[in-house]
PDB file of N, CA and C in Angstrom:
ATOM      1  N   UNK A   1     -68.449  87.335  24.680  1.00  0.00           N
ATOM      2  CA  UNK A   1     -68.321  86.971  26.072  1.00  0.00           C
ATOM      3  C   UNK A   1     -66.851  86.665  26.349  1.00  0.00           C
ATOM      4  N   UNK A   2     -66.728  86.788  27.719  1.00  0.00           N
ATOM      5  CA  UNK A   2     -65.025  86.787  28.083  1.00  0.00           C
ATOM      6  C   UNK A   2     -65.070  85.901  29.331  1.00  0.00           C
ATOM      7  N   UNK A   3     -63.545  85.421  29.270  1.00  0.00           N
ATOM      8  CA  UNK A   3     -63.309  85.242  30.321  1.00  0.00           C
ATOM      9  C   UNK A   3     -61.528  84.986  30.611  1.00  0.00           C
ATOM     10  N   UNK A   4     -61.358  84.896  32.025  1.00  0.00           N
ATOM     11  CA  UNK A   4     -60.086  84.607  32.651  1.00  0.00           C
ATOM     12  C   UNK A   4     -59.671  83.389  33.178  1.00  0.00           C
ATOM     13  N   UNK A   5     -58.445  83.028  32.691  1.00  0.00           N
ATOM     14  CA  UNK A   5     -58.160  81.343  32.930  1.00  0.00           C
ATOM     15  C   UNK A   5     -56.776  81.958  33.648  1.00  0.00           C
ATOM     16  N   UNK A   6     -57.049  81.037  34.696  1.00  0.00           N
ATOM     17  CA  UNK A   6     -56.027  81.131  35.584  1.00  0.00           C
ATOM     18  C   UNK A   6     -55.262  79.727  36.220  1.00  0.00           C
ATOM     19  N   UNK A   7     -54.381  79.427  36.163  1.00  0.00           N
ATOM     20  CA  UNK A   7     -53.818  77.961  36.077  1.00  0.00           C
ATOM     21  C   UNK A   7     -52.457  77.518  37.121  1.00  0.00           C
ATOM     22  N   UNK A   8     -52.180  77.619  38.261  1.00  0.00           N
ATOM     23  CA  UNK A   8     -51.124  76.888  38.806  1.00  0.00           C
ATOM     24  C   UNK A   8     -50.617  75.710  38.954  1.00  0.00           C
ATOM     25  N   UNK A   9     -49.302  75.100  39.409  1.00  0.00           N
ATOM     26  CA  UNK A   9     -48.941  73.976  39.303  1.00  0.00           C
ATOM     27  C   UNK A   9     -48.184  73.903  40.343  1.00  0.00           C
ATOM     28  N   UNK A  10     -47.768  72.509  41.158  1.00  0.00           N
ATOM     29  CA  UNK A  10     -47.208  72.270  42.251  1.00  0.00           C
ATOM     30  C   UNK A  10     -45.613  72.951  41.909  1.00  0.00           C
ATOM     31  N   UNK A  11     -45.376  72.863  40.996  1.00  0.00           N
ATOM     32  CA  UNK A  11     -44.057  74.037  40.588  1.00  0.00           C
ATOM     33  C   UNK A  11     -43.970  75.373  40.746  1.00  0.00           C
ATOM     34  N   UNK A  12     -45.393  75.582  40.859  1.00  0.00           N
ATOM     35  CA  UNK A  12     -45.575  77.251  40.871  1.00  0.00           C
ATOM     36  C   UNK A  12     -45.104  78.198  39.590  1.00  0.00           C
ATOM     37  N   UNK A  13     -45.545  77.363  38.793  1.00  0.00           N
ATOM     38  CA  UNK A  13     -45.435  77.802  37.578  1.00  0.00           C
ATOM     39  C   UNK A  13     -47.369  78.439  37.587  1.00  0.00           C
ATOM     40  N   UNK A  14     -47.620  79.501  36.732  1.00  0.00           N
ATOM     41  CA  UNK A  14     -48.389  79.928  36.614  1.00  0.00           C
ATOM     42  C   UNK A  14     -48.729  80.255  34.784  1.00  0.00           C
ATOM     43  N   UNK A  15     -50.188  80.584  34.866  1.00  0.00           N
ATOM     44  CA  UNK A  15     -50.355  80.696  33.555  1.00  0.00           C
ATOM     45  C   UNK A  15     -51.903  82.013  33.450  1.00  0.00           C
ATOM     46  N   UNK A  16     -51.636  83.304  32.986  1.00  0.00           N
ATOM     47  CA  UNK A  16     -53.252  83.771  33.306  1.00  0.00           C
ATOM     48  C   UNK A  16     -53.010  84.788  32.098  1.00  0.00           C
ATOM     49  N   UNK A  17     -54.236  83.896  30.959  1.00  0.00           N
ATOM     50  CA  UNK A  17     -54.663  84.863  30.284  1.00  0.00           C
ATOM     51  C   UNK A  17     -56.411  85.791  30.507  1.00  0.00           C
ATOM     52  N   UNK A  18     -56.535  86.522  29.398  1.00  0.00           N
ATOM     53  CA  UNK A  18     -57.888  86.901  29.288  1.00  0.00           C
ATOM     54  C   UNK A  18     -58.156  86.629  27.642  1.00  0.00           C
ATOM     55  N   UNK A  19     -59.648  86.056  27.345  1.00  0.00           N
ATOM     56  CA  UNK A  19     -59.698  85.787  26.070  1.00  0.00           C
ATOM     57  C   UNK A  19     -61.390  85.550  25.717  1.00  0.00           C
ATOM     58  N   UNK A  20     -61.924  85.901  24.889  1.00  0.00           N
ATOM     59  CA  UNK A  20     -63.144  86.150  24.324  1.00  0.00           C
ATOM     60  C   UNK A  20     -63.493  84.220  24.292  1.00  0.00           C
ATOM     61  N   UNK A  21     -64.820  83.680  24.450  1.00  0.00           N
ATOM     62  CA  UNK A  21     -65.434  82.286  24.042  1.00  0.00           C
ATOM     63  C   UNK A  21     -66.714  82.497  23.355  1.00  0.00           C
ATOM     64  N   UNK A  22     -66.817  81.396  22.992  1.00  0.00           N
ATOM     65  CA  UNK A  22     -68.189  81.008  22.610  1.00  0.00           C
ATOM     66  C   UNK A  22     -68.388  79.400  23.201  1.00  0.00           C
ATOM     67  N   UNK A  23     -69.940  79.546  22.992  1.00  0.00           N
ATOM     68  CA  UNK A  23     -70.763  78.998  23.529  1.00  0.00           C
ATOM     69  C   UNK A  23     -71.677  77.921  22.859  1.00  0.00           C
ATOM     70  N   UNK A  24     -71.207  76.585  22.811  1.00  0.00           N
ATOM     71  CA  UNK A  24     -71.754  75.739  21.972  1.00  0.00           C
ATOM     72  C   UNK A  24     -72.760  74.705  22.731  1.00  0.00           C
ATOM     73  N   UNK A  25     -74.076  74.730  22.873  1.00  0.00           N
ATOM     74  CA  UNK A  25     -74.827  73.991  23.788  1.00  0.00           C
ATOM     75  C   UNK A  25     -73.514  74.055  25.114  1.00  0.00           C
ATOM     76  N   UNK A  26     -73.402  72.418  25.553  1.00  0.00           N
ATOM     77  CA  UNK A  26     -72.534  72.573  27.436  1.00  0.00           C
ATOM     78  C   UNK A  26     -71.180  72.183  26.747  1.00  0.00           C
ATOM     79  N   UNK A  27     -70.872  73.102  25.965  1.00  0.00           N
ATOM     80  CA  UNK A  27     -68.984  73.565  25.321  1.00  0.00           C
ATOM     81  C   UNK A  27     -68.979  74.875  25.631  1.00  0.00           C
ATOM     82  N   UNK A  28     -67.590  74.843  25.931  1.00  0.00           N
ATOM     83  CA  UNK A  28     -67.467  76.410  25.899  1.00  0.00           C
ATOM     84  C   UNK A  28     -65.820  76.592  25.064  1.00  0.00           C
ATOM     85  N   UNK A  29     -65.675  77.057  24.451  1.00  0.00           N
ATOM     86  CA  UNK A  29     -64.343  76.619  23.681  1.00  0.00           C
ATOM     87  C   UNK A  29     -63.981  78.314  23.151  1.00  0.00           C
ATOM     88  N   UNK A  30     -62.586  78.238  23.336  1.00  0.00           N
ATOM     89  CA  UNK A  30     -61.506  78.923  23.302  1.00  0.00           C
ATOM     90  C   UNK A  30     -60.688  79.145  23.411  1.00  0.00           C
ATOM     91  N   UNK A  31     -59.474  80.286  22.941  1.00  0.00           N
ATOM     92  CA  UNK A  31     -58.067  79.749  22.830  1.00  0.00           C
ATOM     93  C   UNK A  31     -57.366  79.635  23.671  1.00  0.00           C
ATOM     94  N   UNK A  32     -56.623  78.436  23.327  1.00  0.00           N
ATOM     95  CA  UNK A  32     -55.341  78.608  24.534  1.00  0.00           C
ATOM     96  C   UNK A  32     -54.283  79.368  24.363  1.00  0.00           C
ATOM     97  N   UNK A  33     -54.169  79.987  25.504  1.00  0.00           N
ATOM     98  CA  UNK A  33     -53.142  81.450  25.057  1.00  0.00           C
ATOM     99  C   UNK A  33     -51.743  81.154  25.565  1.00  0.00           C
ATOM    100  N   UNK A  34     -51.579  79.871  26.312  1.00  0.00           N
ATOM    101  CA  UNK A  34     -50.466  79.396  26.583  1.00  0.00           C
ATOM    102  C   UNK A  34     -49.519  78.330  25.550  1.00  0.00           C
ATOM    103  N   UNK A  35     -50.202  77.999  24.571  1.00  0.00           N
ATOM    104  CA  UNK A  35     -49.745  77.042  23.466  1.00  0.00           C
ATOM    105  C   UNK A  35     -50.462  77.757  22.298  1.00  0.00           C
ATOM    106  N   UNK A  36     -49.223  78.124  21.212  1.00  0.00           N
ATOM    107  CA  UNK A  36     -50.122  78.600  20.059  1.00  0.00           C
ATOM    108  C   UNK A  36     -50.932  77.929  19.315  1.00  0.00           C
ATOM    109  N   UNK A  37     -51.770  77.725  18.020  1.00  0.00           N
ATOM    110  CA  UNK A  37     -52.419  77.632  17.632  1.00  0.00           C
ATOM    111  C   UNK A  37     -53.274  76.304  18.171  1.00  0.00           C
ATOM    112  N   UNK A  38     -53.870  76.754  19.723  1.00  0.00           N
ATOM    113  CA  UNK A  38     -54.715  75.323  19.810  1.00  0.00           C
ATOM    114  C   UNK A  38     -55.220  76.362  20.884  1.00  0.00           C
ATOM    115  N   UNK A  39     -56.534  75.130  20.456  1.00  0.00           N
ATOM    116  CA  UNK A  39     -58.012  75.958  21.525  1.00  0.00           C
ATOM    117  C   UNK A  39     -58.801  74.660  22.703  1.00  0.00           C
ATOM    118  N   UNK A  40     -59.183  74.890  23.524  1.00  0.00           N
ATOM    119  CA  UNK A  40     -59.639  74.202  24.677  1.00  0.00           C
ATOM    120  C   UNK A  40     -60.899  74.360  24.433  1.00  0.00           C
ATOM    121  N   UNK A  41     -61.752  72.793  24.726  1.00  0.00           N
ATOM    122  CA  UNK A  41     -62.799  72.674  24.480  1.00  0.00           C
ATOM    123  C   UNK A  41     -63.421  71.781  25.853  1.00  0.00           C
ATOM    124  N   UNK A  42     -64.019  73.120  26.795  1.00  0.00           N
ATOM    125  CA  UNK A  42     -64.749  72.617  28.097  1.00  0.00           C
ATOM    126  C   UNK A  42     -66.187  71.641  28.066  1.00  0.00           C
ATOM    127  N   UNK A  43     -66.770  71.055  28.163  1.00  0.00           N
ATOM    128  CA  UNK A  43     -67.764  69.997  28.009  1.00  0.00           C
ATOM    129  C   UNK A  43     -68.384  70.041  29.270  1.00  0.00           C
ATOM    130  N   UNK A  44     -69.263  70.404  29.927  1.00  0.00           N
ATOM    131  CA  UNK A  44     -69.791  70.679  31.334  1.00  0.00           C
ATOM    132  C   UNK A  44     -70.941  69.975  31.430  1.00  0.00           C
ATOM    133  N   UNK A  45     -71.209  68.394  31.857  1.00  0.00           N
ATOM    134  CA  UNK A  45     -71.612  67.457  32.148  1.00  0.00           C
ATOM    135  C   UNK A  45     -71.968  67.022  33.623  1.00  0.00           C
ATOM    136  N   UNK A  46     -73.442  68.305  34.172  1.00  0.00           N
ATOM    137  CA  UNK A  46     -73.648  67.816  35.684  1.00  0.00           C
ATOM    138  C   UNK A  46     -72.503  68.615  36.553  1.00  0.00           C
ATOM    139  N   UNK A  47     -71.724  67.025  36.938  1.00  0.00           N
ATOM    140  CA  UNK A  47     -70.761  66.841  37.917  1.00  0.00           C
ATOM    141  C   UNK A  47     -69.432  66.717  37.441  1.00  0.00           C
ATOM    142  N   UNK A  48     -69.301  66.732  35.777  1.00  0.00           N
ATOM    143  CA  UNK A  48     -67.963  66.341  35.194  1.00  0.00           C
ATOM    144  C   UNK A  48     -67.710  67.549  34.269  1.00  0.00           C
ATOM    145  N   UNK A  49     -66.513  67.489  34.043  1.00  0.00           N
ATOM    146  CA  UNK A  49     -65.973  68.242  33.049  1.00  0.00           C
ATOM    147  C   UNK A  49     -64.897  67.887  31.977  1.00  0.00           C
ATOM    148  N   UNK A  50     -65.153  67.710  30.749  1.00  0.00           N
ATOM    149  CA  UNK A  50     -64.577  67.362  29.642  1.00  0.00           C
ATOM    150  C   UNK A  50     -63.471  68.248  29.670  1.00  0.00           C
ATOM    151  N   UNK A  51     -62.308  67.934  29.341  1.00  0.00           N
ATOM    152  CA  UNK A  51     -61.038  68.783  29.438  1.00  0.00           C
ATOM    153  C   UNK A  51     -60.543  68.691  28.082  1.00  0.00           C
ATOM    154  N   UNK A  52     -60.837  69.102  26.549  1.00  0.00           N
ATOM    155  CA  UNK A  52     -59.947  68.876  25.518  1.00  0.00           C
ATOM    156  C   UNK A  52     -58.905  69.816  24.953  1.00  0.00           C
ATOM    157  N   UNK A  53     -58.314  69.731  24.619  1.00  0.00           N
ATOM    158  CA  UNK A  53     -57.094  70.579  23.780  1.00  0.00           C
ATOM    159  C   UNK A  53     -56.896  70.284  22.187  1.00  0.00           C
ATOM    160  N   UNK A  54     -57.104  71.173  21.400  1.00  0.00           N
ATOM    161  CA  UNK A  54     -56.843  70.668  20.424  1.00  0.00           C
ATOM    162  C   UNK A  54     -55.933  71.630  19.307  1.00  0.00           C
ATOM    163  N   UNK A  55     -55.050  71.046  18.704  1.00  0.00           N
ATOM    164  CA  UNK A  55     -54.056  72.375  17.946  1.00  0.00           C
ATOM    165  C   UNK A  55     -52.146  71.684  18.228  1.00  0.00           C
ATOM    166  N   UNK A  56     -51.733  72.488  18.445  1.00  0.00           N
ATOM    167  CA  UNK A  56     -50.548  72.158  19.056  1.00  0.00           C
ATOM    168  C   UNK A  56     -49.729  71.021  19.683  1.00  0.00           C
ATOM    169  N   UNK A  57     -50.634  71.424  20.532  1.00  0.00           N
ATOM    170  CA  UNK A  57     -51.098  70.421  21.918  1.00  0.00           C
ATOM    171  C   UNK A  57     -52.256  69.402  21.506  1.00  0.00           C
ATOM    172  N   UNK A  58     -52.529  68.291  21.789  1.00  0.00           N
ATOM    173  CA  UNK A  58     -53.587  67.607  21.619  1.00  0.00           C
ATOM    174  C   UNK A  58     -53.368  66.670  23.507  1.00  0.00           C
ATOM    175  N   UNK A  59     -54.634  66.603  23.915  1.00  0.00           N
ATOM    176  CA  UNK A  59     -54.977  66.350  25.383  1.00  0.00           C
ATOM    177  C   UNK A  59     -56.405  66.251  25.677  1.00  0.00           C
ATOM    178  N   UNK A  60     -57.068  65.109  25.967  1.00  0.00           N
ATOM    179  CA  UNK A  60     -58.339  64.923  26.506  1.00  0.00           C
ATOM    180  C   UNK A  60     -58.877  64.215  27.887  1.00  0.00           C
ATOM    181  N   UNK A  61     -58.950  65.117  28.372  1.00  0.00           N
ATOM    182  CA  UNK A  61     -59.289  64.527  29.692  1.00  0.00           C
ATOM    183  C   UNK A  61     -60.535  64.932  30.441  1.00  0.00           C
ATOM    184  N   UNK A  62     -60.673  63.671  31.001  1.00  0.00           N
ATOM    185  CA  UNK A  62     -62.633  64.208  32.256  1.00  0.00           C
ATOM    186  C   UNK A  62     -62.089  64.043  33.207  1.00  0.00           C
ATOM    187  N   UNK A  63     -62.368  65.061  33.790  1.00  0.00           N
ATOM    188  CA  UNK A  63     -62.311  65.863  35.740  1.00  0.00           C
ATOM    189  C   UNK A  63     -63.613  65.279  36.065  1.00  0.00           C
ATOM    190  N   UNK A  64     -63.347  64.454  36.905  1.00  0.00           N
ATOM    191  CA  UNK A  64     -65.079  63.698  37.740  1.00  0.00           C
ATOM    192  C   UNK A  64     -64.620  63.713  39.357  1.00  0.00           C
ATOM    193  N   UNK A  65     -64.985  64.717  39.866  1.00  0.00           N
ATOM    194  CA  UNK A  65     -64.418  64.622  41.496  1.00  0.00           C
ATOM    195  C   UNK A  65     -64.391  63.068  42.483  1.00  0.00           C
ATOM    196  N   UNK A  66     -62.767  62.999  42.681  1.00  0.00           N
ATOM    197  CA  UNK A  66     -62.300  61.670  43.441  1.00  0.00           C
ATOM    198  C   UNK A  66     -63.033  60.417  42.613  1.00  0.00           C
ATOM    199  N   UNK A  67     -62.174  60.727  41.336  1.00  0.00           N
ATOM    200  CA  UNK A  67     -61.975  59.889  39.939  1.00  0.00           C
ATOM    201  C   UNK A  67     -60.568  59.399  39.791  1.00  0.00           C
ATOM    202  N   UNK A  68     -60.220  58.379  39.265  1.00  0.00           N
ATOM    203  CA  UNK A  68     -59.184  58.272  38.776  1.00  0.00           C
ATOM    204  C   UNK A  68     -59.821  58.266  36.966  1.00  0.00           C
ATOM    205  N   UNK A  69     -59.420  59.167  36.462  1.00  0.00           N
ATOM    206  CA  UNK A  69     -59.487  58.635  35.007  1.00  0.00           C
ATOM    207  C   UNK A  69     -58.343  58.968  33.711  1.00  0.00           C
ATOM    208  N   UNK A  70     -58.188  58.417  33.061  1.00  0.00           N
ATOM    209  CA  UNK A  70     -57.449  58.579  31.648  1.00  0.00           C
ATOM    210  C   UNK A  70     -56.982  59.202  31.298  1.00  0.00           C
ATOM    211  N   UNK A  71     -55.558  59.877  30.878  1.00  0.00           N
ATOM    212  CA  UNK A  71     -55.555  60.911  29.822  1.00  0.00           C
ATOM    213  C   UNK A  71     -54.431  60.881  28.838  1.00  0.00           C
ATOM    214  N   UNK A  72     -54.194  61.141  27.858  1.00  0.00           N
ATOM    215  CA  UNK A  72     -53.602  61.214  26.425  1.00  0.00           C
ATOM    216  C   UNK A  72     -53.063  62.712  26.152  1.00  0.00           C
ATOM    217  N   UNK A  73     -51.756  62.917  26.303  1.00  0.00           N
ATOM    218  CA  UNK A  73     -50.861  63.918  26.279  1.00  0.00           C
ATOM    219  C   UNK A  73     -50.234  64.031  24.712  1.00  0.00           C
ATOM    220  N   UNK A  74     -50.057  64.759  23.563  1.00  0.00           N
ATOM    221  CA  UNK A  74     -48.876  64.711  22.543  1.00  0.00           C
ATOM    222  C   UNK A  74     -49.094  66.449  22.392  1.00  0.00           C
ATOM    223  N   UNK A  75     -47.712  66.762  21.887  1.00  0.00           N
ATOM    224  CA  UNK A  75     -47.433  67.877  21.437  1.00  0.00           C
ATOM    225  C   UNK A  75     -46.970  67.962  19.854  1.00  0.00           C
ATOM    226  N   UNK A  76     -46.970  69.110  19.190  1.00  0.00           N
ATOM    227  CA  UNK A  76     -46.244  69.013  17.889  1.00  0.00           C
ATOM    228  C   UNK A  76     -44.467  68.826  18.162  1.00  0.00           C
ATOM    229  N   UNK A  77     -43.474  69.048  18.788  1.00  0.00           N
ATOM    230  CA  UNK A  77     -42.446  68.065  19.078  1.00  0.00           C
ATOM    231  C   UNK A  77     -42.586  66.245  18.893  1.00  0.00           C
ATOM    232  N   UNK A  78     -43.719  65.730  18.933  1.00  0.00           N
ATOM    233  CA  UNK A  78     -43.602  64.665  19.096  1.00  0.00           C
ATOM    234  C   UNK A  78     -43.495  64.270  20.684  1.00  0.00           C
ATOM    235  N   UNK A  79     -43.761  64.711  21.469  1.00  0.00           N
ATOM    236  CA  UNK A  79     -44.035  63.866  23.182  1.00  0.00           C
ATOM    237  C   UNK A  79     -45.212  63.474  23.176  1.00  0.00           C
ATOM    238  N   UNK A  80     -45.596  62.444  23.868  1.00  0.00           N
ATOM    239  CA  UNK A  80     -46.478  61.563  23.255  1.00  0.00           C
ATOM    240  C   UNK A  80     -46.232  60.588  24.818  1.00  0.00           C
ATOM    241  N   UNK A  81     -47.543  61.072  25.808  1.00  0.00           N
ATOM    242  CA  UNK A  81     -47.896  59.917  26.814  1.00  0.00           C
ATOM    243  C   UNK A  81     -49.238  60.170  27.436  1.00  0.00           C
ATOM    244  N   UNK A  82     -49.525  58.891  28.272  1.00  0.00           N
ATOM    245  CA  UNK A  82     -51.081  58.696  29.009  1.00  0.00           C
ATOM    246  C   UNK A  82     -50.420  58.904  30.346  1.00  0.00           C
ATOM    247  N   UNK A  83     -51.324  59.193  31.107  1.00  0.00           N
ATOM    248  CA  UNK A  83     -51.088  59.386  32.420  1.00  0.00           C
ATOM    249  C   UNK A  83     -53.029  59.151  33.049  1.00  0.00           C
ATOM    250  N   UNK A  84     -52.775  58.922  34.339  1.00  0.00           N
ATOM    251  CA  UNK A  84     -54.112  59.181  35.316  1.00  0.00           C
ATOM    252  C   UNK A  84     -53.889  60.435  36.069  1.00  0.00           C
ATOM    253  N   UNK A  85     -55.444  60.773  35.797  1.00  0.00           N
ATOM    254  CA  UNK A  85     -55.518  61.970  36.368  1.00  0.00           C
ATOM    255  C   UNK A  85     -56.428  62.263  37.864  1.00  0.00           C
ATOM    256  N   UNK A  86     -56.446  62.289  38.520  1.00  0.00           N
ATOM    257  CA  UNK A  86     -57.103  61.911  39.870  1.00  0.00           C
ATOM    258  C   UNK A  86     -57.632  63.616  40.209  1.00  0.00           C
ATOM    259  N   UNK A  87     -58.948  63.623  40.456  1.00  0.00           N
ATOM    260  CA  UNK A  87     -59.484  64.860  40.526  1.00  0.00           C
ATOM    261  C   UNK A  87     -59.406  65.282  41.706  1.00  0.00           C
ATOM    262  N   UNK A  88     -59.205  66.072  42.420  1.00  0.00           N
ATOM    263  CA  UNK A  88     -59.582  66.732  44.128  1.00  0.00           C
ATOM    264  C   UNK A  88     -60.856  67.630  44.456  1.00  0.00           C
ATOM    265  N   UNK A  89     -60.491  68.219  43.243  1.00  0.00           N
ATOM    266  CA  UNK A  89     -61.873  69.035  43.933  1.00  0.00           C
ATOM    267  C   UNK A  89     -62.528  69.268  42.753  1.00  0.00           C
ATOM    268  N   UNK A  90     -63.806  70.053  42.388  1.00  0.00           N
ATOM    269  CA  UNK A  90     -64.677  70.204  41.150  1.00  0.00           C
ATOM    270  C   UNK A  90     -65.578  70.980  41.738  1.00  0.00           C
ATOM    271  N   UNK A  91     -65.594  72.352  41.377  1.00  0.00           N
ATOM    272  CA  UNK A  91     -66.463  73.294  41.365  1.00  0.00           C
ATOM    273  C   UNK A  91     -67.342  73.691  40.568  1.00  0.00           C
ATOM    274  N   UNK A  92     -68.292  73.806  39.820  1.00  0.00           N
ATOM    275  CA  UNK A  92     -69.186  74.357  38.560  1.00  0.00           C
ATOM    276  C   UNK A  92     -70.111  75.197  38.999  1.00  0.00           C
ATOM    277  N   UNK A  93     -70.253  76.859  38.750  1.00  0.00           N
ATOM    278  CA  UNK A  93     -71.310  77.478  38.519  1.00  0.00           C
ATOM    279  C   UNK A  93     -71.522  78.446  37.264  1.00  0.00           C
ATOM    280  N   UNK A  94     -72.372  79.336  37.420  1.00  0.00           N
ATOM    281  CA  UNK A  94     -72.914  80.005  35.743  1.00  0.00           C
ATOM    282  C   UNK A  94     -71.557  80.975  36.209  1.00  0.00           C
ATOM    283  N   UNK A  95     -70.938  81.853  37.079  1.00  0.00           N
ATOM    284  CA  UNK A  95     -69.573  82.260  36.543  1.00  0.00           C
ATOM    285  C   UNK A  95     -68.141  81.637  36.599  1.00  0.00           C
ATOM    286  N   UNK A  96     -68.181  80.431  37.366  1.00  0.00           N
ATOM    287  CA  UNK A  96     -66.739  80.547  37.871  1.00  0.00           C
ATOM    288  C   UNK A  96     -66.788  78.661  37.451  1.00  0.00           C
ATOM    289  N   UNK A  97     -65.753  78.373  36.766  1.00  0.00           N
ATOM    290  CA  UNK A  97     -65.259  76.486  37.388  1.00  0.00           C
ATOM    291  C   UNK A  97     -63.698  76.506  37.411  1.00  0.00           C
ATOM    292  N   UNK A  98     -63.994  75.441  38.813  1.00  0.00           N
ATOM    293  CA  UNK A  98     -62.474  75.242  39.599  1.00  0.00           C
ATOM    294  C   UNK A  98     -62.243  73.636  39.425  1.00  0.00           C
ATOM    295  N   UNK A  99     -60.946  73.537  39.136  1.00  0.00           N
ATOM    296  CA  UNK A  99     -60.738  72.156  38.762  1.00  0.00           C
ATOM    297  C   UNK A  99     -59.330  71.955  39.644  1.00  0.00           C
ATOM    298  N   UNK A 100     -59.456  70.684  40.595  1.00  0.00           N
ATOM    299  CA  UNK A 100     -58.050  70.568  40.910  1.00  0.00           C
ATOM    300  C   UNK A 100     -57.519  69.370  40.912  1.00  0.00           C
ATOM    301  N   UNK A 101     -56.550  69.031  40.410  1.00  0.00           N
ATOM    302  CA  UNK A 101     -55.791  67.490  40.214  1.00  0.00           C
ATOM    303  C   UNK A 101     -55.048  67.297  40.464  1.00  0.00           C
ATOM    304  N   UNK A 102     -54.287  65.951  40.110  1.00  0.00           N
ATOM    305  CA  UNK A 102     -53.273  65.421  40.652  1.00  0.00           C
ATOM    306  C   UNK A 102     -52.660  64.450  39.264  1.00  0.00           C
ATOM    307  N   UNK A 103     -51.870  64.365  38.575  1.00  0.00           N
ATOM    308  CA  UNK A 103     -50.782  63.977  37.572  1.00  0.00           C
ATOM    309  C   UNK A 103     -50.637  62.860  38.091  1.00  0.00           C
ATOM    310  N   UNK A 104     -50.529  61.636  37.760  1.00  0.00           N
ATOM    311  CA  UNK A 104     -49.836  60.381  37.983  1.00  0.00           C
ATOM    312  C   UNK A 104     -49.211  59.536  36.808  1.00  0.00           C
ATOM    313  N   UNK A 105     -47.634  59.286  36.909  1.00  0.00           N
ATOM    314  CA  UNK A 105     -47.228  58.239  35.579  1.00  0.00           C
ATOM    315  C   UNK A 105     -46.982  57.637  36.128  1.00  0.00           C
ATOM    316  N   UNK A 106     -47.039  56.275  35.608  1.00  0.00           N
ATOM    317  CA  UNK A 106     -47.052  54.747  36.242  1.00  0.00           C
ATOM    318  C   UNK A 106     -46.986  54.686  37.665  1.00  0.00           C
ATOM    319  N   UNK A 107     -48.053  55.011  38.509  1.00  0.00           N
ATOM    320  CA  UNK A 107     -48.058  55.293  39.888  1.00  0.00           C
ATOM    321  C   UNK A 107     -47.542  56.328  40.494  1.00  0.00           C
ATOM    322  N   UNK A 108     -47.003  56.990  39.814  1.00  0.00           N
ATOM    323  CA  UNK A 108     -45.995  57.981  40.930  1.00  0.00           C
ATOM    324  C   UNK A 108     -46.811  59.602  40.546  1.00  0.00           C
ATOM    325  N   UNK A 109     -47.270  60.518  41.823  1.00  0.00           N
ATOM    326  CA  UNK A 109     -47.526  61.746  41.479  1.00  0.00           C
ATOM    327  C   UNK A 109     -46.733  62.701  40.470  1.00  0.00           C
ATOM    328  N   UNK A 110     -46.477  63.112  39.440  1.00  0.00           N
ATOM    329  CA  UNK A 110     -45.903  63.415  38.935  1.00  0.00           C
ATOM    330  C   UNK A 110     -46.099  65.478  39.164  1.00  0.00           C
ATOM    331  N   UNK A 111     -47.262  65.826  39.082  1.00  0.00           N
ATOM    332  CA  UNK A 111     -47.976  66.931  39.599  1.00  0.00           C
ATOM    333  C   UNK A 111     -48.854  67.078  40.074  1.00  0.00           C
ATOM    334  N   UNK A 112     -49.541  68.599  40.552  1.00  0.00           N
ATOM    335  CA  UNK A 112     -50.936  69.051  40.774  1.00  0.00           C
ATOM    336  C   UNK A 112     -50.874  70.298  40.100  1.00  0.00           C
ATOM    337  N   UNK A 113     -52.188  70.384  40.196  1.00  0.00           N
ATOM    338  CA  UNK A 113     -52.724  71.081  39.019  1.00  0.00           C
ATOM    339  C   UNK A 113     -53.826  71.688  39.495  1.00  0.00           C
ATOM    340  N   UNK A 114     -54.566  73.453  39.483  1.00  0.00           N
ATOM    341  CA  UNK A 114     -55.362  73.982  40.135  1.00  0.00           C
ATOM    342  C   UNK A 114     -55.527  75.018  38.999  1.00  0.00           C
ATOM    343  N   UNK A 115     -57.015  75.078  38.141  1.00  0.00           N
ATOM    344  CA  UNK A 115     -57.651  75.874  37.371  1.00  0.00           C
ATOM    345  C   UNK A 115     -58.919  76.177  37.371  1.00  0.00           C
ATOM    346  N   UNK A 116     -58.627  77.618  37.393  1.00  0.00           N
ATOM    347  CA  UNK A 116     -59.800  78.548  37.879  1.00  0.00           C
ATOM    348  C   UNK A 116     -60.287  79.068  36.311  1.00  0.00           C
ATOM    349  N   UNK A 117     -61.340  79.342  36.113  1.00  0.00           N
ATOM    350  CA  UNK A 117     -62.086  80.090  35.235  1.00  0.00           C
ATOM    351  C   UNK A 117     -63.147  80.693  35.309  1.00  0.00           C
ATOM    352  N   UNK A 118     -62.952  82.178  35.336  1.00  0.00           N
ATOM    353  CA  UNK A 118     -64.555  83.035  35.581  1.00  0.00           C
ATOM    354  C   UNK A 118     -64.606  83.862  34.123  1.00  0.00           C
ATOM    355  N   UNK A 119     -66.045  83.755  34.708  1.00  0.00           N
ATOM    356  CA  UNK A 119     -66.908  84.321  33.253  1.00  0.00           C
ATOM    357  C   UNK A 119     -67.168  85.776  33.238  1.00  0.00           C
ATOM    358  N   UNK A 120     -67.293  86.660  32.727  1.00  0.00           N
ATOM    359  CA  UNK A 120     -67.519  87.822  33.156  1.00  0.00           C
ATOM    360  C   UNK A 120     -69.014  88.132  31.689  1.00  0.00           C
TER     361      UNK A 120
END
């Protein structure tokens, strides 16, 4: 099974691969093609969505629409911070989830953030 991750940022920086998943009960996990050796592990909970990263990059975060919640940033460089992540919108169906956020360090917006993923 496949699919397309498509990713913008209030920078307009962009990110769109295509890449094969699997399917673990409500995981769906596969690679991230934007950071080498680390894979994203979706968690699809209802109304929420588990956001993990693991490899390279290490990052865990839950998207819960007009949430403020938690998140834990490090890279293999050594950067290393938490931030809140404030959700906007949250889409979930059997092809497509849309996730859109908002970045905050110590109060201040730092970004937004808009990721699409369809299933084919």
């Amino acid at each position: 099974m496949d699919l397309t991750f498509y990713s913008i940022d209030s920078n307009n920086d962009k990110v769109i691969y295509h890449t094969s998943y699997i399917k673990s009960e409500n995981t769906i996990i596969f690679d991230d093609k934007s950071v080498s050796n680390t894979k994203i592990y979706l968690t699809i909970d209802d109304d929420k969505v588990k956001f993990v990263r693991k490899g390279n990059v290490l990052m865990n975060v839950l998207l819960e629409y007009n949430k403020n919640t938690f998140c834990h940033y490090e890279n293999e460089i050594g950067l290393s911070f938490d931030f809140i992540v404030k959700t906007t919108n949250l889409s979930i169906t059997n092809k497509r989830i849309e996730m859109e956020y908002d970045l905050f360090l110590e109060n201040d917006k730092i970004s937004s953030h808009k990721i699409t993923i369809l299933f084919h």
